[in-house]
C-alpha atoms as a PDB file:
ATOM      1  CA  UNK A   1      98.384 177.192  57.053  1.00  0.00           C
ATOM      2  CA  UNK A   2      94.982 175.816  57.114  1.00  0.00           C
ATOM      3  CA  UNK A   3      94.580 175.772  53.356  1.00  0.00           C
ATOM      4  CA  UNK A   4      98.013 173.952  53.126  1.00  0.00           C
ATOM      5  CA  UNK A   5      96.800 171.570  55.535  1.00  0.00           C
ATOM      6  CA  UNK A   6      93.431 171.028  53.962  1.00  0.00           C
ATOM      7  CA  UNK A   7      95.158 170.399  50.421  1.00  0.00           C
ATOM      8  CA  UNK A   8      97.960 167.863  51.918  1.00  0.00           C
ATOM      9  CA  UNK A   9      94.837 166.095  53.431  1.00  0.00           C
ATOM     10  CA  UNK A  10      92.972 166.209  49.767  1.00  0.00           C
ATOM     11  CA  UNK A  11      96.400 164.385  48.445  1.00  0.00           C
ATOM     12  CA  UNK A  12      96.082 161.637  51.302  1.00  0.00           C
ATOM     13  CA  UNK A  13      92.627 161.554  49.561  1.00  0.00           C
ATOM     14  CA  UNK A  14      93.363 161.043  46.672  1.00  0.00           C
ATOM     15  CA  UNK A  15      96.279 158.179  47.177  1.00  0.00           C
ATOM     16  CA  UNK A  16      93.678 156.277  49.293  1.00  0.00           C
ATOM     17  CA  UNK A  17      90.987 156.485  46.549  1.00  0.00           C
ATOM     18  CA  UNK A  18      94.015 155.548  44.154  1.00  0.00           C
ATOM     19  CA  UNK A  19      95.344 152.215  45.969  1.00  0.00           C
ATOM     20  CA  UNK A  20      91.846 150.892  47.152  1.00  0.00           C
ATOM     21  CA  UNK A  21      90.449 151.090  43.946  1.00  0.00           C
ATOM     22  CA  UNK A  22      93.597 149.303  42.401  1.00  0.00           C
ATOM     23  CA  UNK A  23      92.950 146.756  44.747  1.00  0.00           C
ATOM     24  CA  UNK A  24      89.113 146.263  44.502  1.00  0.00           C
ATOM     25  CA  UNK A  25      89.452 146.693  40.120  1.00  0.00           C
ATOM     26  CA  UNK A  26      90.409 143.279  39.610  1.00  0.00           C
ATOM     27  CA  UNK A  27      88.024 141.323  42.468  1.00  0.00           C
ATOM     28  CA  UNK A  28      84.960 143.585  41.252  1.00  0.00           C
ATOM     29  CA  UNK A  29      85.730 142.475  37.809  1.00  0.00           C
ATOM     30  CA  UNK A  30      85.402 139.534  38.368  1.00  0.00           C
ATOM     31  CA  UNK A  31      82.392 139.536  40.521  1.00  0.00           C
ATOM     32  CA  UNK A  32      80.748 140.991  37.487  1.00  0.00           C
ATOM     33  CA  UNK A  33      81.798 138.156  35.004  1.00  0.00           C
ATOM     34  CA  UNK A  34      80.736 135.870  37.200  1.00  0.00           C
ATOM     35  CA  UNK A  35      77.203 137.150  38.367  1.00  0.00           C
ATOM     36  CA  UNK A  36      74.304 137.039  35.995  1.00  0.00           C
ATOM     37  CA  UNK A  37      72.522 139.758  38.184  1.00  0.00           C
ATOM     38  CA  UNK A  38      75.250 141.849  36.804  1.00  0.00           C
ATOM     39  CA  UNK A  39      76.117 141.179  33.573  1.00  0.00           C
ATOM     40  CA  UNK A  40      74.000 144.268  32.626  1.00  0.00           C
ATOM     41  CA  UNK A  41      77.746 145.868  33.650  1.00  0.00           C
ATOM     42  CA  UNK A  42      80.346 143.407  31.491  1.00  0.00           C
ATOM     43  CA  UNK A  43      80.177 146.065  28.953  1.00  0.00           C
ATOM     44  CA  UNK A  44      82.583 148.392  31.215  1.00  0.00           C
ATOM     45  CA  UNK A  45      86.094 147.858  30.103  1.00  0.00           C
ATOM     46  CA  UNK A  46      88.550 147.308  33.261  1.00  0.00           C
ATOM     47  CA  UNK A  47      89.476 151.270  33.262  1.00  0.00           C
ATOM     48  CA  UNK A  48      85.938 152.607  33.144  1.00  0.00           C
ATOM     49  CA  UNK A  49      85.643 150.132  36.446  1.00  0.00           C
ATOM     50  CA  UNK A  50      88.936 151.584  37.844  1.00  0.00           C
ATOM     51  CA  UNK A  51      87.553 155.017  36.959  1.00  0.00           C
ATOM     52  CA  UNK A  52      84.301 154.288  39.125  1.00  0.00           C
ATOM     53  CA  UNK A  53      85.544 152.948  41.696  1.00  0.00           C
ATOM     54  CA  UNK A  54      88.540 155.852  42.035  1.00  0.00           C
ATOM     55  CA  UNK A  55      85.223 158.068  42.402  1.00  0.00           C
ATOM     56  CA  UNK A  56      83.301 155.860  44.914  1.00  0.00           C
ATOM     57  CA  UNK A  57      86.430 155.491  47.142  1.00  0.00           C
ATOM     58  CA  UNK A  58      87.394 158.988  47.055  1.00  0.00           C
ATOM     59  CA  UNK A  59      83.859 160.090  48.684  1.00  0.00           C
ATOM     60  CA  UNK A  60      84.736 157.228  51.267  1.00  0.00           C
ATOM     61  CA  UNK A  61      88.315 158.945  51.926  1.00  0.00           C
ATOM     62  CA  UNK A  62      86.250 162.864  51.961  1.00  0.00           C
ATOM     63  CA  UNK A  63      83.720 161.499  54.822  1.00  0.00           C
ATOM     64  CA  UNK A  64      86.649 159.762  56.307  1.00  0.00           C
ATOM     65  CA  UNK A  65      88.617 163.073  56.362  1.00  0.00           C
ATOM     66  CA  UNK A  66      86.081 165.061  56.761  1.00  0.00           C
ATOM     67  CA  UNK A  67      87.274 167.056  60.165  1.00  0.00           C
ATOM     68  CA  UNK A  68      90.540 167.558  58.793  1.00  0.00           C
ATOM     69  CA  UNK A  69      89.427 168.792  55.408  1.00  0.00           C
ATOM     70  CA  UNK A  70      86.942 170.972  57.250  1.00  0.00           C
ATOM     71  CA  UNK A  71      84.333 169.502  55.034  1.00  0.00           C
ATOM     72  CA  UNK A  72      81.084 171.034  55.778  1.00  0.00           C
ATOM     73  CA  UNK A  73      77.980 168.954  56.952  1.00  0.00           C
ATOM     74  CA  UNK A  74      75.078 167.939  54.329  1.00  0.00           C
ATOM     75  CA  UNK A  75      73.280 171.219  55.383  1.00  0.00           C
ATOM     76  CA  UNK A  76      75.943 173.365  54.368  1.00  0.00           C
ATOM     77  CA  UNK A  77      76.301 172.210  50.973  1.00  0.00           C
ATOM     78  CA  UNK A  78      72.473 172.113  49.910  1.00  0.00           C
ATOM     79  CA  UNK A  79      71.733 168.668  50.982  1.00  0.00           C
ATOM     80  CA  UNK A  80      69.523 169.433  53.671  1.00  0.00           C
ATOM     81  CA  UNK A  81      65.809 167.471  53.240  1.00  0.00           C
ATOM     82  CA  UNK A  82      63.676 170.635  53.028  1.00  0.00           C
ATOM     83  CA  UNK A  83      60.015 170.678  52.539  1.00  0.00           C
ATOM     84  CA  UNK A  84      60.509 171.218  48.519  1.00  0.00           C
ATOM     85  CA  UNK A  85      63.745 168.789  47.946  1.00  0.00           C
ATOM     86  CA  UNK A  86      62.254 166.184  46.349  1.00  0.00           C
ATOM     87  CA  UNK A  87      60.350 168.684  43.848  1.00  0.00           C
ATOM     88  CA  UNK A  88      63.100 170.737  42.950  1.00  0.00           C
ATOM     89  CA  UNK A  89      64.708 166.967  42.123  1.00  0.00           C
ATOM     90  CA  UNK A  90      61.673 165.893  39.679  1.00  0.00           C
ATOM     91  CA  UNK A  91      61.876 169.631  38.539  1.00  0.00           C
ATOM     92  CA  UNK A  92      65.704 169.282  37.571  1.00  0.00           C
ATOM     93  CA  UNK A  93      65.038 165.679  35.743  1.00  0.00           C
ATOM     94  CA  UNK A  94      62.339 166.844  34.009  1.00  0.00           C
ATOM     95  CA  UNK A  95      64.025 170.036  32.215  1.00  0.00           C
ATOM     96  CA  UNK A  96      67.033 167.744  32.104  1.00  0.00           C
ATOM     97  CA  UNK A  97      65.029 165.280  30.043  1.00  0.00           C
ATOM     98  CA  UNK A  98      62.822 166.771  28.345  1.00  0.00           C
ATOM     99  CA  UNK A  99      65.626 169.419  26.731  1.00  0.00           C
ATOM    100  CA  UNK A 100      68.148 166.942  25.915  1.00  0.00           C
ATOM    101  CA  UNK A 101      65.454 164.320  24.293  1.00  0.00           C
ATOM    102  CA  UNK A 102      64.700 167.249  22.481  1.00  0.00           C
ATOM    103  CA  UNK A 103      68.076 167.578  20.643  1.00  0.00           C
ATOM    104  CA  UNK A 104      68.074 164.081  20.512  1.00  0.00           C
ATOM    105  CA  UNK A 105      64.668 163.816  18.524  1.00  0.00           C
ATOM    106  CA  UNK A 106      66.053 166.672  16.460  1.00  0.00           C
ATOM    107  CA  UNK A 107      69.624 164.573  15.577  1.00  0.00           C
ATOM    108  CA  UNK A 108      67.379 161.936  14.382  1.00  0.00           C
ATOM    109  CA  UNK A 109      65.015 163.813  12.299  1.00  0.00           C
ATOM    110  CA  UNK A 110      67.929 165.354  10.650  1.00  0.00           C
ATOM    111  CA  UNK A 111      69.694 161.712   9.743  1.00  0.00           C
ATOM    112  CA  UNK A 112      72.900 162.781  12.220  1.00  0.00           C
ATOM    113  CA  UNK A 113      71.597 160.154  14.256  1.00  0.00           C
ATOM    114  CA  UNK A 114      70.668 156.267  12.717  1.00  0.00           C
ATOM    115  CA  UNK A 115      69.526 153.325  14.475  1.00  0.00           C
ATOM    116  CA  UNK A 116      72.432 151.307  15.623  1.00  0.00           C
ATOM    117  CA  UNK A 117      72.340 148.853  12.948  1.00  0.00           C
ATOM    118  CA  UNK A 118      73.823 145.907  15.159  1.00  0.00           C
ATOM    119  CA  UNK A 119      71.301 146.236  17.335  1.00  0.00           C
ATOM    120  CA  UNK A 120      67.582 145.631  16.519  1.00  0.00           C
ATOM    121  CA  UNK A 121      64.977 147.543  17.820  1.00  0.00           C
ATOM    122  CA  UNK A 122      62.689 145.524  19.863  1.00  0.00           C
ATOM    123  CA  UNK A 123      60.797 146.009  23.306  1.00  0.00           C
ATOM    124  CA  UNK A 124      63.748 144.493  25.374  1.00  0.00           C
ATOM    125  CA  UNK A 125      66.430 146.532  23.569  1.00  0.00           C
ATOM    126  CA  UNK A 126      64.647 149.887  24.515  1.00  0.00           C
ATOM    127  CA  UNK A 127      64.125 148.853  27.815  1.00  0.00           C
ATOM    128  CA  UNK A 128      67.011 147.566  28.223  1.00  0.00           C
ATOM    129  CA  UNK A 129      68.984 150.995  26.913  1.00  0.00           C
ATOM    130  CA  UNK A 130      66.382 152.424  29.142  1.00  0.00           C
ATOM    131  CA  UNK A 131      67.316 150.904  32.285  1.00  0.00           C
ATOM    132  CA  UNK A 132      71.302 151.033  32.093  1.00  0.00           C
ATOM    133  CA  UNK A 133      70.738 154.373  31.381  1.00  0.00           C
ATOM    134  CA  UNK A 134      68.861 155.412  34.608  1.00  0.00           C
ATOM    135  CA  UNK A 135      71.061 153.105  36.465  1.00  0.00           C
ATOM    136  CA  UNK A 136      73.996 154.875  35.380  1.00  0.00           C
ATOM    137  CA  UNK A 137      72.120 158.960  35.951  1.00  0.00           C
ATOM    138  CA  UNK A 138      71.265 158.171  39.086  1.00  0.00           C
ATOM    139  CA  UNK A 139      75.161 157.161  40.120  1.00  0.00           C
ATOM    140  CA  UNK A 140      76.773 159.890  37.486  1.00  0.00           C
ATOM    141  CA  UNK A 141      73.648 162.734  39.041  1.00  0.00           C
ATOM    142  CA  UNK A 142      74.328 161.799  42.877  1.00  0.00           C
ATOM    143  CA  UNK A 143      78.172 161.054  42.475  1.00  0.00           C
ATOM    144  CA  UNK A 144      79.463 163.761  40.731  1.00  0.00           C
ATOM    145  CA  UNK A 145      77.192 166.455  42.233  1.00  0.00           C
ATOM    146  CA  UNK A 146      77.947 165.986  45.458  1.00  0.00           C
ATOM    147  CA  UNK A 147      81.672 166.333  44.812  1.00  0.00           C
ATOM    148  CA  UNK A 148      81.669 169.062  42.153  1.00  0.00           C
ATOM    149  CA  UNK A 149      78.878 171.170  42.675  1.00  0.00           C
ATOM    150  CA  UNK A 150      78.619 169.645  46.716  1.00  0.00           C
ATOM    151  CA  UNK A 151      81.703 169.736  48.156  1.00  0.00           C
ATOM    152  CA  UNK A 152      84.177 171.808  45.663  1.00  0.00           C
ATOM    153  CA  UNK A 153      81.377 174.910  45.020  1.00  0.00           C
ATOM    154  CA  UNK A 154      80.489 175.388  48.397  1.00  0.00           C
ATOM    155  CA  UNK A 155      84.331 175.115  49.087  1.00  0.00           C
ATOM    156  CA  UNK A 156      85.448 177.690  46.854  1.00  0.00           C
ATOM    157  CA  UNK A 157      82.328 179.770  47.551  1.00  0.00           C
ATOM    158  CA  UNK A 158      83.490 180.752  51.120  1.00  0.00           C
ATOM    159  CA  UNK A 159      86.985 181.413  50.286  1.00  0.00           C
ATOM    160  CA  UNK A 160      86.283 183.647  47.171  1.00  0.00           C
ATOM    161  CA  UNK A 161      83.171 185.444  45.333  1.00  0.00           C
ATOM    162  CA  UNK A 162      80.763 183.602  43.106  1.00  0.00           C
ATOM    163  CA  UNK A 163      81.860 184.151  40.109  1.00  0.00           C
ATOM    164  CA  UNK A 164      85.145 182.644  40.797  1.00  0.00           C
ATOM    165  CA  UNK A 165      83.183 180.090  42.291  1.00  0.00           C
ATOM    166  CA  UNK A 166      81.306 178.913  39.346  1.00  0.00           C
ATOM    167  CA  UNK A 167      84.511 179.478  36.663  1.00  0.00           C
ATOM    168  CA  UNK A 168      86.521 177.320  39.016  1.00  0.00           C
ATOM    169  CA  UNK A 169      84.377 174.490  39.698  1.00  0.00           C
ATOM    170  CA  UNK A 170      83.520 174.010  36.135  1.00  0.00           C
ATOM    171  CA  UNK A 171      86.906 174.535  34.820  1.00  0.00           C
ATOM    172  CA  UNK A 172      87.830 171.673  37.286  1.00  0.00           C
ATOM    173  CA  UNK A 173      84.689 170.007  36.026  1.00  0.00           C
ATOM    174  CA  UNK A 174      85.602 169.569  32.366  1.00  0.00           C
ATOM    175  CA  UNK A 175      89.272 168.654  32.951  1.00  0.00           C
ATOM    176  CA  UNK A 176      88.367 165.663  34.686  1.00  0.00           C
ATOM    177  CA  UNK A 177      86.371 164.440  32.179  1.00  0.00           C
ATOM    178  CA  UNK A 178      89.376 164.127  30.138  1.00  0.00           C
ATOM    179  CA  UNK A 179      90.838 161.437  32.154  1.00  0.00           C
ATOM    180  CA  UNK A 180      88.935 159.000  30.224  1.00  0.00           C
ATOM    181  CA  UNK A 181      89.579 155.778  27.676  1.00  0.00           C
ATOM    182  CA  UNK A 182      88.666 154.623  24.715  1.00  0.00           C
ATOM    183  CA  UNK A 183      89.414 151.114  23.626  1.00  0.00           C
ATOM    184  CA  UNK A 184      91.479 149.910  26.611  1.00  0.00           C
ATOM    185  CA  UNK A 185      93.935 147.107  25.932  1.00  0.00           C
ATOM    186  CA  UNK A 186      94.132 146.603  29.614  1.00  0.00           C
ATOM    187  CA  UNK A 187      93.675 142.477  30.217  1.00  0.00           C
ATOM    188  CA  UNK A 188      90.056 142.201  32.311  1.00  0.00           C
ATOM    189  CA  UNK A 189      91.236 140.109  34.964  1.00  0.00           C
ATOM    190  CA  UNK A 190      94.838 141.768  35.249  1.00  0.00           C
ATOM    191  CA  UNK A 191      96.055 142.326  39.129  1.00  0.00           C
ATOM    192  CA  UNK A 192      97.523 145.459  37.568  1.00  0.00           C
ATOM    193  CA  UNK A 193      94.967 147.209  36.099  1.00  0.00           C
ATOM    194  CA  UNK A 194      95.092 150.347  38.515  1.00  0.00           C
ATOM    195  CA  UNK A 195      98.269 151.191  37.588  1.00  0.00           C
ATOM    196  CA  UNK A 196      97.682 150.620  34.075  1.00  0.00           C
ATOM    197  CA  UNK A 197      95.079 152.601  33.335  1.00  0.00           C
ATOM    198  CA  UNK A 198      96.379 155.735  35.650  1.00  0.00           C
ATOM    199  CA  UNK A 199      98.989 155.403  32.507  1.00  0.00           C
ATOM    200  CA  UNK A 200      96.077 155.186  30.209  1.00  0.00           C
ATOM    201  CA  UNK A 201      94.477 158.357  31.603  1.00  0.00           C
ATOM    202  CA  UNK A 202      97.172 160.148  31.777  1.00  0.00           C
ATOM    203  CA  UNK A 203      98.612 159.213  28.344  1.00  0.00           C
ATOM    204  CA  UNK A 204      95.290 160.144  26.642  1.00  0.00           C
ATOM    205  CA  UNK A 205      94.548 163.658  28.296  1.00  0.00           C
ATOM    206  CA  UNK A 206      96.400 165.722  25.981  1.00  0.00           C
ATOM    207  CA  UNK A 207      95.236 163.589  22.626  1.00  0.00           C
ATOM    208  CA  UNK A 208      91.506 164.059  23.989  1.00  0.00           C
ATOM    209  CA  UNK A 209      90.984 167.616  24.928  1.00  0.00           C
ATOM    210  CA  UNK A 210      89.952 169.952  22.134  1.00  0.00           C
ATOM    211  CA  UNK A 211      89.253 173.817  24.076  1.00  0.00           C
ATOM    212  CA  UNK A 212      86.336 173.738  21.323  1.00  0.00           C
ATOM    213  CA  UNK A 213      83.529 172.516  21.415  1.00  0.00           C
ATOM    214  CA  UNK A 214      84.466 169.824  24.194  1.00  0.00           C
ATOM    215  CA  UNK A 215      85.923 171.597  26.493  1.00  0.00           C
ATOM    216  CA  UNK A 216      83.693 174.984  26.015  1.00  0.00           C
ATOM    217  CA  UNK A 217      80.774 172.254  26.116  1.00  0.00           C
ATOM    218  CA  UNK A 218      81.678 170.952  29.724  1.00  0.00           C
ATOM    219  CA  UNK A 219      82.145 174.387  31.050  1.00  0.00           C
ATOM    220  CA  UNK A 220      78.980 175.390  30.375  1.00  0.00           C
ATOM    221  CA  UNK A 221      77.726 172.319  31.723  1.00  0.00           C
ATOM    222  CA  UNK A 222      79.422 173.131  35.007  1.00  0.00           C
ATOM    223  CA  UNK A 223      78.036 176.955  34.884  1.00  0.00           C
ATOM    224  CA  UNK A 224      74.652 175.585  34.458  1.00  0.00           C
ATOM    225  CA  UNK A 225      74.616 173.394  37.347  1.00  0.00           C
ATOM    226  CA  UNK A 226      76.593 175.916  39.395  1.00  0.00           C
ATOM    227  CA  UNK A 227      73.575 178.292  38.500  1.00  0.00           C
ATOM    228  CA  UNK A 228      70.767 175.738  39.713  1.00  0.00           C
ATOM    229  CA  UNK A 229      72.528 175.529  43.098  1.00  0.00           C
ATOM    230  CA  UNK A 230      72.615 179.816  43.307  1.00  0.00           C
ATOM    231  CA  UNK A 231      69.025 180.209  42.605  1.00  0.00           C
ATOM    232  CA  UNK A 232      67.596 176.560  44.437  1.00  0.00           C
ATOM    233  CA  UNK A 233      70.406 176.784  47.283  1.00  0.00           C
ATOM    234  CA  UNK A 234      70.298 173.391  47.615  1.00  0.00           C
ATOM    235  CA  UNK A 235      71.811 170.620  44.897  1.00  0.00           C
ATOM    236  CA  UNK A 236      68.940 168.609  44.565  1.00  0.00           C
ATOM    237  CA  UNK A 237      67.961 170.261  41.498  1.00  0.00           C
ATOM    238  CA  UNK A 238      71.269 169.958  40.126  1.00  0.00           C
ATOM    239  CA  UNK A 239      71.161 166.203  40.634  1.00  0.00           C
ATOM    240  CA  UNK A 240      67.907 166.020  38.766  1.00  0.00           C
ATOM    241  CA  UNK A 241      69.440 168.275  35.699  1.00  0.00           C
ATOM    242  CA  UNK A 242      72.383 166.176  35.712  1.00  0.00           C
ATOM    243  CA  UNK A 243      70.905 162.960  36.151  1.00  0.00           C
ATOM    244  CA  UNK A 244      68.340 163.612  33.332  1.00  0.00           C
ATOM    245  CA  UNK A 245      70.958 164.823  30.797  1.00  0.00           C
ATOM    246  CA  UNK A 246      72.616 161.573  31.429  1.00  0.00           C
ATOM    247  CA  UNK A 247      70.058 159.426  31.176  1.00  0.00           C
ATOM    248  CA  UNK A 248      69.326 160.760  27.745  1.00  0.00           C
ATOM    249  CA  UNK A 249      72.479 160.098  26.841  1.00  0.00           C
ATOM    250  CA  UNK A 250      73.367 156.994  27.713  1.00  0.00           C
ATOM    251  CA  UNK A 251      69.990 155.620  26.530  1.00  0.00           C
ATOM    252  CA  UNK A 252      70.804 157.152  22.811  1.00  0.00           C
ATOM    253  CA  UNK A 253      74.327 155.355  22.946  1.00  0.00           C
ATOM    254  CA  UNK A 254      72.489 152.467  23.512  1.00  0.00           C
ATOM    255  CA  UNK A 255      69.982 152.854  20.543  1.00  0.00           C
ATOM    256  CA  UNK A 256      71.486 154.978  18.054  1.00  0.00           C
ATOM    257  CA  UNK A 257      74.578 155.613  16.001  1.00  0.00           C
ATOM    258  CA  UNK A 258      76.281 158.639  14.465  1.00  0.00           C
ATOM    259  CA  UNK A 259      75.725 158.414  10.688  1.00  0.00           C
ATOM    260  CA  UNK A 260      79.775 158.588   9.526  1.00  0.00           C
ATOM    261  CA  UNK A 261      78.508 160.970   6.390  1.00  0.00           C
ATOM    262  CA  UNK A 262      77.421 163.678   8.607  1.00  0.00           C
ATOM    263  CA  UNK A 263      79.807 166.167   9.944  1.00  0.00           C
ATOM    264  CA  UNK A 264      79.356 166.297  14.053  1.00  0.00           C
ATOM    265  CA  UNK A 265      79.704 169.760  14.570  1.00  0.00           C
ATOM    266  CA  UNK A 266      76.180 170.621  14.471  1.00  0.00           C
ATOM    267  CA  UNK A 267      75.328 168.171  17.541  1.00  0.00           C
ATOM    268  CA  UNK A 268      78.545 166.702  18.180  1.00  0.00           C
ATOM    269  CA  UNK A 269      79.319 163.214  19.336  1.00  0.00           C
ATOM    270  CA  UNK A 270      77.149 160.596  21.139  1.00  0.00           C
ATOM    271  CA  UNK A 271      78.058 163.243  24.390  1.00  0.00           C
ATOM    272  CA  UNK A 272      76.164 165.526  22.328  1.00  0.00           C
ATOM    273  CA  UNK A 273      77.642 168.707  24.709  1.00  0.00           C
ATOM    274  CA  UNK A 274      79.989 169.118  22.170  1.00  0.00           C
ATOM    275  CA  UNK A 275      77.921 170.304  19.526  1.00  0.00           C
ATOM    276  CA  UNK A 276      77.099 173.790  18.427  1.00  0.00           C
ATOM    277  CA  UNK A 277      73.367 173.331  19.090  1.00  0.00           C
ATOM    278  CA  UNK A 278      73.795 171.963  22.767  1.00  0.00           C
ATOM    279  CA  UNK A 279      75.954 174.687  23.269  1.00  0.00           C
ATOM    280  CA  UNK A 280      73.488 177.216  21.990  1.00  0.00           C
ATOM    281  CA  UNK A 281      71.425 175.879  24.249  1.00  0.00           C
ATOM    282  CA  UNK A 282      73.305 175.841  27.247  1.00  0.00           C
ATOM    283  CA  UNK A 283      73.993 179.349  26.714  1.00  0.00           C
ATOM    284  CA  UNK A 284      70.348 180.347  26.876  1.00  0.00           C
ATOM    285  CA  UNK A 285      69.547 177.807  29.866  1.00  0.00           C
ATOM    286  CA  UNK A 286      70.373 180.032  32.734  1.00  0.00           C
ATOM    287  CA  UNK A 287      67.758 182.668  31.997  1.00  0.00           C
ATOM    288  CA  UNK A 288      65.614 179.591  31.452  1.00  0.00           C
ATOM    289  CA  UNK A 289      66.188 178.941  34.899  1.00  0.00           C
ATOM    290  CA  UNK A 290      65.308 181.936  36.419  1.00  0.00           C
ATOM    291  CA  UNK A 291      61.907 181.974  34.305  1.00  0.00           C
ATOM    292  CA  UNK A 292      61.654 178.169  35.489  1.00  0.00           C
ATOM    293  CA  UNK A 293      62.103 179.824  39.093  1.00  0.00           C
ATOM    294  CA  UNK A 294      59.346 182.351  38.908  1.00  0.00           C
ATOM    295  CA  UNK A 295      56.957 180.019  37.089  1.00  0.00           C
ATOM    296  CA  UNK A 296      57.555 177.846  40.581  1.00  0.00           C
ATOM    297  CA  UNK A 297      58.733 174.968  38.807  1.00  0.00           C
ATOM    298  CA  UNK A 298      61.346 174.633  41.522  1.00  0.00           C
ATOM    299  CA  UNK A 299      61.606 176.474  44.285  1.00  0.00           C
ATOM    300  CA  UNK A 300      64.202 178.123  46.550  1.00  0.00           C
ATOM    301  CA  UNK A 301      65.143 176.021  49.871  1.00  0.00           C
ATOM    302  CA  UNK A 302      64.662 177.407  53.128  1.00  0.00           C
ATOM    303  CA  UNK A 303      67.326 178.804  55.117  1.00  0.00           C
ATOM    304  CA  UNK A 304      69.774 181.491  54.832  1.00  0.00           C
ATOM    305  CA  UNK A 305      71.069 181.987  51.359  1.00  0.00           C
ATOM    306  CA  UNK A 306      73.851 184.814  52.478  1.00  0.00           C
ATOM    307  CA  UNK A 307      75.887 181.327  53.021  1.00  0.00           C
ATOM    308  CA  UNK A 308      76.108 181.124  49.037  1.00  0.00           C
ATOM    309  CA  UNK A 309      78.478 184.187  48.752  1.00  0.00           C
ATOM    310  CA  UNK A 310      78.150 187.381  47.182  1.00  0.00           C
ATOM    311  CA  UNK A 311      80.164 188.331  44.153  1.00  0.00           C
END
């Protein structure tokens, strides 16, 4: 009865995070058209917007909730600020950084990656790429691993074993993802644009999701991060990882361009986890943890790690 409870309360959730942002979509659209402060955002179509802001409210409607969807407190799900939090973070950004620019570097080396040739390469272009794409890590990194790795792991972790734990997070994890646009035809300053791009989302799922190498890509994502919270038992180096593979990411995007007569199955897409490389290197990144672990790169937060589960 209390699981049935918790998951008719997770609907409510989800409705509220639904209708508020339908509602805020269209005045936060505008208030970025009509601020220069932040026009840095006008490149977000109106259901990437309606997308962010369906994430934003539905943390507002978890905290709100929180007693009925026995949502445990910050120290519970490894957001406690221990004595090596902020270390394990710059630990987590820097693998996260440093092993995705190095794939990156690679894709360019190897002509699968070209400068963006509408874009010239000048100081203010690279710090500009540079700066939307830490703006957007640090939102993605905090956002998302809070929920996923925050709130569902720990979740599933005291109701089954690990193992389960990580396989159902990330499974969760990459199917998300797929609620995503491309080119939305949505009209910016439409009142409607919650409801239309709920349609988009769910009209595109199915056309989007390939089980390989997307899908497989996302997962291991997802395991990875999972990992990181098992041996740091907190999340903080999780949010660095994450963070730091986003940054790299959406810096690239900003900078350089798939060359069309290269075949992307080597690195993939401008994602790049959906590349036989990255996924190589996924693979081998949880023993690379547990070397980064010994070598005291991050370190394991105080407190009782039988709350974690056994498997």
């Amino acid at each position: 009865m209390r699981n049935l409870n918790s998951f008719l309360y997770l609907v409510i959730v989800f409705f509220f995070a639904f209708l508020t942002a339908s509602l805020l979509a269209p005045f936060t659209i505008r208030l970025i058209d009509s601020i220069a402060f932040l026009a840095v955002l006008s490149e977000y179509d109106p259901a990437k917007v309606f997308r962010r802001l369906v994430v934003v409210m539905f943390l507002v409607g978890l905290y709100l909730w929180r007693r009925r969807l026995a949502i445990p407190p910050a120290s519970e799900i490894g957001l406690t600020r221990h004595s090596c939090w902020k270390s394990n973070l710059m630990a987590g950004i820097c693998i996260g950084v440093l092993g995705l620019s190095l794939v990156q570097s690679a894709t360019v080396v190897l002509g699968h990656r070209i400068l963006d040739p509408e874009r010239d390469l000048t100081v203010f272009s690279i710090v500009n790429a540079m700066l939307n794409g830490f703006c957007t890590a640090v939102v993605v990194g905090i956002l998302e691993e809070i929920v996923f790795r925050g709130v569902l792991f720990h979740a599933l972790l005291q109701r089954t074993g690990r193992g389960v734990a990580v396989i159902g997070t990330s499974l969760i994890f990459a199917a998300l993802h797929y609620f995503r646009t491309g080119d939305s035809e949505i009209p910016r300053h439409s009142l409607w644009i919650g409801p239309l791009a709920a349609w988009e989302l769910l009209q595109g799922w199915w056309d989007r999701f390939h089980l390989f190498p997307d899908f497989t890509g996302l997962v291991l994502v997802s395991v990875v991060l999972c990992w990181s919270v098992l041996l740091s038992r907190d999340i903080y180096t999780a949010i660095g990882l994450h963070a730091g593979w986003v940054f790299v990411i959406q810096a690239s995007k900003r900078l350089f361009d798939r060359a069309d007569n290269i075949s992307p199955v080597l690195f993939g897409g401008s994602q790049l986890y959906d590349g036989f490389v990255t996924i190589v290197l996924l693979a081998g990144m949880i023993p690379f943890l547990h070397l980064c672990l010994r070598l005291g790169w991050f370190k394991v937060a105080p407190g009782d790690g039988e709350r974690h589960g056994e498997g």
